[in-house]
Protein backbone atom coordinates (compact mmCIF):
# COMPACT_ATOMS: atom_id res chain seq x y z
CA UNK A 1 0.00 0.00 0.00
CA UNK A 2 1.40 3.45 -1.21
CA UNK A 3 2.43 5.94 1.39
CA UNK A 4 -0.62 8.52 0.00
CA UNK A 5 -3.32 5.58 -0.12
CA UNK A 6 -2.17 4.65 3.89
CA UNK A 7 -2.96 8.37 4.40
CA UNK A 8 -6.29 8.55 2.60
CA UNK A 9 -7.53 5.29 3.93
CA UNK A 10 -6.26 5.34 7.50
CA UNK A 11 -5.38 8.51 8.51
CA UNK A 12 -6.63 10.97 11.16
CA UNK A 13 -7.99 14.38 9.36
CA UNK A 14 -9.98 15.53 6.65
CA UNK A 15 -9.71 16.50 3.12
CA UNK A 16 -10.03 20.55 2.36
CA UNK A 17 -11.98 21.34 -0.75
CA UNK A 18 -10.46 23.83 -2.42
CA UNK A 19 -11.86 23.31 -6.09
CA UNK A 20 -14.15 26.15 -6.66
CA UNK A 21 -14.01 26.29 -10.22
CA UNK A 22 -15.63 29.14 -13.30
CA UNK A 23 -19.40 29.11 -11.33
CA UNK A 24 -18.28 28.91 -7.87
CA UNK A 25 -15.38 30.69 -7.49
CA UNK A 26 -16.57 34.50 -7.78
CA UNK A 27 -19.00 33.49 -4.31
CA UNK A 28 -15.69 32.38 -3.25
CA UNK A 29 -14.25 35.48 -3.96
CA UNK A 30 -17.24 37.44 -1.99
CA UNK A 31 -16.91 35.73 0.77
CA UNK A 32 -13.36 36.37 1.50
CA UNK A 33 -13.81 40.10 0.88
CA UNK A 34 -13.47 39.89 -2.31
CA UNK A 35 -15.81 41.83 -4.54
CA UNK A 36 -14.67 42.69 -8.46
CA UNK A 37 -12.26 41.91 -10.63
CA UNK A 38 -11.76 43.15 -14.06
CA UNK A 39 -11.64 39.81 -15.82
CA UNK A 40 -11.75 35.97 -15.98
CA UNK A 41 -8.39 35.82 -15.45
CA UNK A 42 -7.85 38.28 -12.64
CA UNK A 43 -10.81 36.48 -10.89
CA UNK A 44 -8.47 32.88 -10.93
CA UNK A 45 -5.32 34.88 -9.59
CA UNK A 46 -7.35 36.47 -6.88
CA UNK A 47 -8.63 32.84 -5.81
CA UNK A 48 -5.31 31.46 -6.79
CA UNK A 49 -3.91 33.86 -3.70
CA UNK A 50 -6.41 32.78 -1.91
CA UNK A 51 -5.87 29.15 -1.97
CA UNK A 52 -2.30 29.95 -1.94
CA UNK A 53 -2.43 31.76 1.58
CA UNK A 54 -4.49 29.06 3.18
CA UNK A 55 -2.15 25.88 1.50
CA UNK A 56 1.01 28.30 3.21
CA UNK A 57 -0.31 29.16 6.24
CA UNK A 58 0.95 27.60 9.19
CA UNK A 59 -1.62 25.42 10.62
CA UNK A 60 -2.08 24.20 7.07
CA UNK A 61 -0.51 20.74 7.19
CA UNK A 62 -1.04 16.66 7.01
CA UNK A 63 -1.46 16.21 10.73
CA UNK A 64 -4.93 17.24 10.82
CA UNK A 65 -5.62 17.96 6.76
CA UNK A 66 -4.95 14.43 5.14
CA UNK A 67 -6.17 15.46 1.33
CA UNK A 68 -6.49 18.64 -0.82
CA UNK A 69 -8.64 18.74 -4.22
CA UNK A 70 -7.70 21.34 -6.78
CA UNK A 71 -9.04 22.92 -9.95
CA UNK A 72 -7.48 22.15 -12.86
CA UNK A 73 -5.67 25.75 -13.18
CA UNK A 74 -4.18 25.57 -9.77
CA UNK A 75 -2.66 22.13 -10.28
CA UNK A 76 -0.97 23.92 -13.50
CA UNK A 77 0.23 27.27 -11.17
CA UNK A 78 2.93 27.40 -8.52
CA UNK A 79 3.07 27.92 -4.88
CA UNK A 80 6.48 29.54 -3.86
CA UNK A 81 7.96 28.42 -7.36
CA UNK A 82 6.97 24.73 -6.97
CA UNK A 83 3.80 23.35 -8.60
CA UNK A 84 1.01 23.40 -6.36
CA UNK A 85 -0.15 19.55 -6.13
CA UNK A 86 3.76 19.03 -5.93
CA UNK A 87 4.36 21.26 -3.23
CA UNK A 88 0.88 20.00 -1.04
CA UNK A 89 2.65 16.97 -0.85
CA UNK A 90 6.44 17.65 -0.79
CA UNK A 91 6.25 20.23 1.73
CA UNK A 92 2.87 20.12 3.53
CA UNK A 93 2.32 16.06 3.42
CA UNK A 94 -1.02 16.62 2.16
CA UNK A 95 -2.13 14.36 -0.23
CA UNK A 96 -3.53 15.91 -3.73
CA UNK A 97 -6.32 15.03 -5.84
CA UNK A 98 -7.90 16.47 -9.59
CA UNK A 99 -11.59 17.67 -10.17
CA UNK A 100 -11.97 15.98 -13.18
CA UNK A 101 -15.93 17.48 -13.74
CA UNK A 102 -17.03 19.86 -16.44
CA UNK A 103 -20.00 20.98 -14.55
CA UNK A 104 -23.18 19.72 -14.46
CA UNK A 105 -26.03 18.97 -17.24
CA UNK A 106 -29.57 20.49 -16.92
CA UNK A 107 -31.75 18.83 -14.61
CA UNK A 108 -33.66 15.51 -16.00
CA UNK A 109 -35.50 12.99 -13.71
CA UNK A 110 -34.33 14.79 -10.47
CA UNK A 111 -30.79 14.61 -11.06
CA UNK A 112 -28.22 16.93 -12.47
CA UNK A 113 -25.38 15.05 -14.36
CA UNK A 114 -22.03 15.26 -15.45
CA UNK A 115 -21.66 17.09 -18.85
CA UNK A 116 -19.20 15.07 -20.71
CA UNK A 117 -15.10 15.23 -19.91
CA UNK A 118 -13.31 15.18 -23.43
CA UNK A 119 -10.00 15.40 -22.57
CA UNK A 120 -10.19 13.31 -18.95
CA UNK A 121 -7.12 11.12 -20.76
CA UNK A 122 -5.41 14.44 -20.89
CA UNK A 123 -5.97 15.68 -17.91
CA UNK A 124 -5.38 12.01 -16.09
CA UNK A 125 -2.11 12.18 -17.89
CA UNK A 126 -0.85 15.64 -16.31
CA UNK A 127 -2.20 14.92 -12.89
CA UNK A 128 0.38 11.90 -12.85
CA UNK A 129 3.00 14.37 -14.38
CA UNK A 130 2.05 16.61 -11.27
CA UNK A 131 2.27 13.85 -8.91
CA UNK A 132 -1.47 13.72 -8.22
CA UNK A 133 -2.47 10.69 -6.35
CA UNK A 134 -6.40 11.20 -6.96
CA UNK A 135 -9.36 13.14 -8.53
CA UNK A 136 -13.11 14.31 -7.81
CA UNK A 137 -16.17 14.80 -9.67
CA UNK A 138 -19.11 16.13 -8.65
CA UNK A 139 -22.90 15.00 -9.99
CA UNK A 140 -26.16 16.33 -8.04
CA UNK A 141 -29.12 14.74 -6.89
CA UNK A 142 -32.58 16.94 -6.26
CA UNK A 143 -34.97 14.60 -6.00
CA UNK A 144 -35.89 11.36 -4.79
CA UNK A 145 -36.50 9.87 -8.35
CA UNK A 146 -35.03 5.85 -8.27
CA UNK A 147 -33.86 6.19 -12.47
CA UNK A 148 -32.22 9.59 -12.12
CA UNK A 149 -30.63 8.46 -9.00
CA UNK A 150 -29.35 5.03 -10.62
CA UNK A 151 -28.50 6.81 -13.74
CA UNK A 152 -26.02 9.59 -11.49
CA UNK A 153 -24.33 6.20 -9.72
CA UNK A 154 -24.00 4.21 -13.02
CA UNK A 155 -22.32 7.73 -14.78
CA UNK A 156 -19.98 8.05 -12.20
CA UNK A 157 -19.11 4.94 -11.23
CA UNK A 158 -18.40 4.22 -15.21
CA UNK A 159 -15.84 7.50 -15.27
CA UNK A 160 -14.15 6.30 -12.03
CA UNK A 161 -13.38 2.66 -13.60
CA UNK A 162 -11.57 4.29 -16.40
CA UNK A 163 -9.42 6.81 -13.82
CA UNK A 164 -8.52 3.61 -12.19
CA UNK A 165 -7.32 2.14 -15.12
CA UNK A 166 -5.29 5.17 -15.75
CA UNK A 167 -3.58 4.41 -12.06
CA UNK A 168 -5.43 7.07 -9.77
CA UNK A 169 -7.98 7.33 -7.01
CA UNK A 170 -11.03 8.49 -7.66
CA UNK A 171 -13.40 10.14 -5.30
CA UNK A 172 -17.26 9.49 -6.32
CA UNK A 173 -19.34 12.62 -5.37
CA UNK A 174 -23.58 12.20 -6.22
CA UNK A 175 -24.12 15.02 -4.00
CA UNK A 176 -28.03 15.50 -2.58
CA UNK A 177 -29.35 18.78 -2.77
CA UNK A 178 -29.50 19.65 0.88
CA UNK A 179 -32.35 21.95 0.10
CA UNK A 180 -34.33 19.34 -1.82
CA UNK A 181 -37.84 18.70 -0.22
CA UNK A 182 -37.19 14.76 -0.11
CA UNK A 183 -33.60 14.59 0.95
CA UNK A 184 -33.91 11.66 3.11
CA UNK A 185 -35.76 9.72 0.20
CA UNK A 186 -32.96 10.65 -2.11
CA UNK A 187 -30.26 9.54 0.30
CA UNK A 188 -32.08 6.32 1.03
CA UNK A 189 -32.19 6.24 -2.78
CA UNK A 190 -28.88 6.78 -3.40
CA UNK A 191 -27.29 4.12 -0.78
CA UNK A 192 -29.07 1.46 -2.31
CA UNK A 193 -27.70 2.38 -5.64
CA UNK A 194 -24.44 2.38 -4.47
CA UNK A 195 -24.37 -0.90 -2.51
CA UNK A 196 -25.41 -2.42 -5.80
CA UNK A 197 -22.90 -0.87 -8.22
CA UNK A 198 -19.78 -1.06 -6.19
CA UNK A 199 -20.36 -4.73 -5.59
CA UNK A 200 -19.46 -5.24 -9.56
CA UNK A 201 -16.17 -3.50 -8.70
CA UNK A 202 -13.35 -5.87 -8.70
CA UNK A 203 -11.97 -6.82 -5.56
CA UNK A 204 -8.60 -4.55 -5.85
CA UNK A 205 -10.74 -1.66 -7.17
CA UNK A 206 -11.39 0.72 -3.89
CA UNK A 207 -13.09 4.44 -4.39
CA UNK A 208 -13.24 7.78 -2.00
CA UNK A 209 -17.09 8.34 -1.43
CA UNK A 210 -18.02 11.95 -1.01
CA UNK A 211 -21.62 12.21 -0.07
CA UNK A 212 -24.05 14.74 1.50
CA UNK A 213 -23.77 14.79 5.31
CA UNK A 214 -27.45 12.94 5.74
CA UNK A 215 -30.78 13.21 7.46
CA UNK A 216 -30.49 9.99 9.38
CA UNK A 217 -27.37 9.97 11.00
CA UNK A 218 -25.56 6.53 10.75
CA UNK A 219 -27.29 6.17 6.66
CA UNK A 220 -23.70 5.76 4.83
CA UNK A 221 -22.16 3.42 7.66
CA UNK A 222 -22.57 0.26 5.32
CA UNK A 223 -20.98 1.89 2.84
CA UNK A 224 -18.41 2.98 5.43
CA UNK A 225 -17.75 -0.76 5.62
CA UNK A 226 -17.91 -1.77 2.09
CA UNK A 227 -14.79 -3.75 0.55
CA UNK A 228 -14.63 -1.60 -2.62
CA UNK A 229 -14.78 1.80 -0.35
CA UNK A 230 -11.69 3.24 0.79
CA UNK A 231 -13.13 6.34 2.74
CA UNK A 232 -16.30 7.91 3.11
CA UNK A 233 -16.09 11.60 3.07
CA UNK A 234 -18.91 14.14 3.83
CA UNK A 235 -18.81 17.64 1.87
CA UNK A 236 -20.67 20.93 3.98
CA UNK A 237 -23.40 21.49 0.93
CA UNK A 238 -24.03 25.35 1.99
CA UNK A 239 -24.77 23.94 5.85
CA UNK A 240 -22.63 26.52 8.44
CA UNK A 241 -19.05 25.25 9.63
CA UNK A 242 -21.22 24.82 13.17
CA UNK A 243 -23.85 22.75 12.01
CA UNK A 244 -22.04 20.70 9.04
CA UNK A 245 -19.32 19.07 12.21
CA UNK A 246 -22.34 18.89 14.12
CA UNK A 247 -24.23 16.63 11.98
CA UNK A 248 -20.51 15.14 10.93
CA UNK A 249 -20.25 14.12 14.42
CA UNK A 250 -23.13 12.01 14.97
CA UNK A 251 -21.80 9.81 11.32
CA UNK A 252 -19.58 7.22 12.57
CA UNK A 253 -16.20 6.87 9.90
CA UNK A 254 -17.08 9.69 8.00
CA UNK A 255 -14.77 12.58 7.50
CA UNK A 256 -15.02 15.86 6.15
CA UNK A 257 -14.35 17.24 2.84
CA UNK A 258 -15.56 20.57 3.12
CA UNK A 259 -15.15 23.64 1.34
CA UNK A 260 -17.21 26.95 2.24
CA UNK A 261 -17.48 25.54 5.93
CA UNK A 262 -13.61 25.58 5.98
CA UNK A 263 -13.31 28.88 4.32
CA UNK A 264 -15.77 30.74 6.62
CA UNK A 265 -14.43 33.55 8.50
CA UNK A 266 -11.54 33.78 6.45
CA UNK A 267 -11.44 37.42 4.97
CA UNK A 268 -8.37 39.06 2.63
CA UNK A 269 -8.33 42.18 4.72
CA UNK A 270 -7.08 40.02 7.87
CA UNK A 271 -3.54 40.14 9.26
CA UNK A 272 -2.17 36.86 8.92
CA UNK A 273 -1.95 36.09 12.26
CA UNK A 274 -5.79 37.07 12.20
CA UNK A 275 -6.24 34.74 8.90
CA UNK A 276 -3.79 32.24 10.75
CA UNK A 277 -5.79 31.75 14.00
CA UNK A 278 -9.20 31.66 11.93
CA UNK A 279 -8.13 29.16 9.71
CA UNK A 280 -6.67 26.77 12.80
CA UNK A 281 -10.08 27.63 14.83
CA UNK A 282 -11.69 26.29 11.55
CA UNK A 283 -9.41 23.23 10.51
CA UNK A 284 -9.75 22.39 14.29
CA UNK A 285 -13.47 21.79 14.80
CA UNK A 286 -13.65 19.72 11.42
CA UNK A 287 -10.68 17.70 12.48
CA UNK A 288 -12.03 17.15 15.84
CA UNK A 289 -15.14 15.71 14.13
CA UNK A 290 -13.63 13.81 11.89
CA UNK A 291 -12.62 12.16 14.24
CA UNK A 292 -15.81 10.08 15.42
């Protein structure tokens, strides 16, 4: 077992999402103070900086943050002149991983999927040049509707065969809509699917789940203890840093992989012993409930 996979699988921590691609990023922006730029591109350096000061900061590090994800263009930029998935492992012992996603497709039978990936070979190819150990992608689920659901499991779980072929880890992500009016259906739903698709996985093929922290706490523990699951991960899905590690908490083996909950607070105005001590407050309470 690699050093990285012994990390993922087994170690104490979470993962820090810090992906926000084109649609999220400029409410990424806003958030940390944040509030025009002139251009496309000037909006990725600002969140490049952004990234960059939380990846430097101090009480950034693999003790209690185990994984990173990364858009695309920050995997291609530098972080004090060494490539950023390069340097999260070399000199922070966090383990990096790809999102791989192109977005989502309009909504059809309660589900939004992933538009198509074109160049995944490609960008499989320079993750491994980058020394990427895994990637991400990110479908959505809105409603509890059994074909949409399946079809969202069967779509992902076909994309993350062919990244293990190409010799990386992916995590699966069929995120539920925490906002959807029959959540707990959907997640219900969505278990089932899983337990039945991963079971076709051959036995050395493990995956990262990444699923909506759910209504019933407890829901994902069988697939917690599925043979073809390496982790389980739960992302915030808009809930506050306070409530998403409260309802993380009560989910046995599940860890975080949170992304607005572990920005919040976090403004570009702050000294960086303010942004310092905001960010450890922060990576502290999702640690500490990562750890159940």
């Amino acid at each position: 077992m690699s050093e990285q996979f012994h990390q993922m699988a087994t170690g104490r921590g979470f993962i820090a999402a810090l992906d926000q691609s084109g649609g999220s990023t400029p409410r990424a922006l806003r958030a940390y103070g944040i509030e025009s730029w002139a251009d496309e591109v000037e909006m990725f350096e600002l969140v490049h900086r952004m990234r960059t000061r939380i990846i430097t900061s101090p009480v950034f590090g693999g003790n209690r943050v185990i994984g990173a994800i990364l858009f695309d263009r920050t995997m291609e930029s530098t972080i004090d002149g060494t490539g950023a998935a390069e340097y999260l492992w070399q000199v922070k012992h966090v383990v990096p991983f790809l999102k791989v996603d192109k977005g989502l497709e309009d909504e059809s039978d309660g589900v939004r999927l992933m538009k198509p990936i074109p160049d995944l070979d490609d960008m499989l190819e320079r993750a491994i040049g980058h020394g990427v150990f895994g990637t991400k992608m990110r479908s959505l689920v809105t409603l509890a509707h059994k074909d949409g659901i399946v079809a969202a499991v069967d779509q992902q779980l076909t994309v993350a065969r062919r990244i293990l072929d190409a010799g990386l880890v992916p995590i699966v992500e069929p995120e539920v809509d925490i906002h959807s009016p029959e959540k707990a259906q959907a997640e219900d739903m969505l278990r089932h699917a899983l337990l039945q698709r991963l079971d076709d996985f051959r036995p050395e093929q493990q995956v990262f789940l990444k699923l909506t922290l759910p209504e019933e706490p407890g829901l994902w523990e069988p697939l917690v203890a599925h043979p073809r699951v390496a982790r389980v991960a739960a992302l915030s899905g808009g809930y506050t840093r306070a409530e998403a590690t409260a309802r993380l908490a009560r989910n046995l083996g599940v860890i975080a992989s949170f992304s607005r909950a572990l920005t919040e607070g976090l403004d570009v105005h702050q000294t960086d012993e303010e942004f310092d001590r905001v960010l450890d407050e922060s990576i502290e309470s999702i640690y500490s409930a990562s750890l159940t």
